[in-house]
Every structure is written in structure tokens, then in C-alpha cells.
Protein backbone atom coordinates (compact mmCIF):
# COMPACT_ATOMS: atom_id res chain seq x y z
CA UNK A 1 106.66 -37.17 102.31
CA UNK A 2 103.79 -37.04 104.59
CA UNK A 3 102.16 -33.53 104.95
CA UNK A 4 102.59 -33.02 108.98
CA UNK A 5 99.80 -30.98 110.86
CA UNK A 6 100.88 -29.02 114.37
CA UNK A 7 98.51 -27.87 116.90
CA UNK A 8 99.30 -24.77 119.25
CA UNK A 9 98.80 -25.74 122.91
CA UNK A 10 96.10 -23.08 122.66
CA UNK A 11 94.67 -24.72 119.58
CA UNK A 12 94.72 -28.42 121.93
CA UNK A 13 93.09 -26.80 124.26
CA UNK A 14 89.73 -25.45 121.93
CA UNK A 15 89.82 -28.87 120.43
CA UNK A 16 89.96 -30.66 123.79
CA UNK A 17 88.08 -28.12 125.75
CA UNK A 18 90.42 -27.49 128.01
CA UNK A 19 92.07 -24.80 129.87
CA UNK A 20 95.79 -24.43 128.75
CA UNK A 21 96.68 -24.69 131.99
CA UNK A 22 96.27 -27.80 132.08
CA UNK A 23 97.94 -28.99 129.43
CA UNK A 24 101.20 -27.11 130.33
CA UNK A 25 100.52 -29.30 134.03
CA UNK A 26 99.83 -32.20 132.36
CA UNK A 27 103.14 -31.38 130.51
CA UNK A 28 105.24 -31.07 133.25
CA UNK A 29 103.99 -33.87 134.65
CA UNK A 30 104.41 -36.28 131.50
CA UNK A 31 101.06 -36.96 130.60
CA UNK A 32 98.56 -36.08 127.81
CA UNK A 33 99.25 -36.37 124.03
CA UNK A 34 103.41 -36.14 122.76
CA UNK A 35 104.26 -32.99 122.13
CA UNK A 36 107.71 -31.54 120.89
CA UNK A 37 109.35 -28.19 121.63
CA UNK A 38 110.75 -25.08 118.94
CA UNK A 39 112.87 -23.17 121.15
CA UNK A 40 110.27 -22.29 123.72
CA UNK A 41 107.02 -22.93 122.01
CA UNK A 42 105.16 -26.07 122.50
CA UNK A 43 103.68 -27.70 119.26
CA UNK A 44 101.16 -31.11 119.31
CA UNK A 45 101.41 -32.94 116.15
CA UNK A 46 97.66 -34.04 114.99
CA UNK A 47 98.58 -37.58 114.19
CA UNK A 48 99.97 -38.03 118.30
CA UNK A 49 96.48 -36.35 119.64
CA UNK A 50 94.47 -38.71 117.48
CA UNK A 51 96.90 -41.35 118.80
CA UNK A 52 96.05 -40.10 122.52
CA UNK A 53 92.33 -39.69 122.08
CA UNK A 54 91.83 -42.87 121.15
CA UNK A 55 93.97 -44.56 123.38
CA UNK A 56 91.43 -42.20 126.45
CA UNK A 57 88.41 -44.81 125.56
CA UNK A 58 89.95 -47.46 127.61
CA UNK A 59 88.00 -50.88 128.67
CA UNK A 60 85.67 -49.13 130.98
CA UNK A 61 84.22 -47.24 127.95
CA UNK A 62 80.45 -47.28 127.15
């Protein structure tokens, strides 16, 4: 069984340099990385930001 890593949005947000704000928008909006919800907290598993980031460096890329 794979060890499974979960990011806070806060914690998504230092790594990403973002405010939180926006990832609660992009959220509601049904963008950014997957994210699932405990009750009413939020959590970003590591594996679907890594997933996300990469998939940001689209053809247009340098």
C-alpha cells in the first residue's frame, strides 16, 4: 500500500505561491489540481499536484 501525501490548501498555496484565495476560486470554479473534501476541509493529494503541474507546461512552453 502506497504511502499517500496530502497538502492543506494553505500548504498548495506556499508551494504554488499563491494566495488561497485563489485556489478556493479556482475550486469553485473546477479548475486547478483534484482535490477531495473531509467534512469541510479541503485536502490536495501530492501525486494530483505533480499530475497538474506538469500537465501547466503545455506546447507553448519554452
Amino acid at each position: 500500500m502506497e504511502n499517500v501525501v496530502w497538502l492543506t490548501r494553505t500548504e498548495l498555496a506556499e508551494r504554488e505561491k499563491l494566495p488561497v484565495a485563489t485556489l478556493a476560486q479556482w475550486a469553485s470554479q473546477g479548475k486547478g489540481p483534484r482535490y477531495a473534501r473531509f467534512g469541510r476541509h479541503c485536502r490536495y493529494r501530492l501525486s494530483d499536484v505533480i499530475a497538474w503541474e506538469e500537465q501547466q507546461f503545455g506546447d507553448g512552453a519554452a
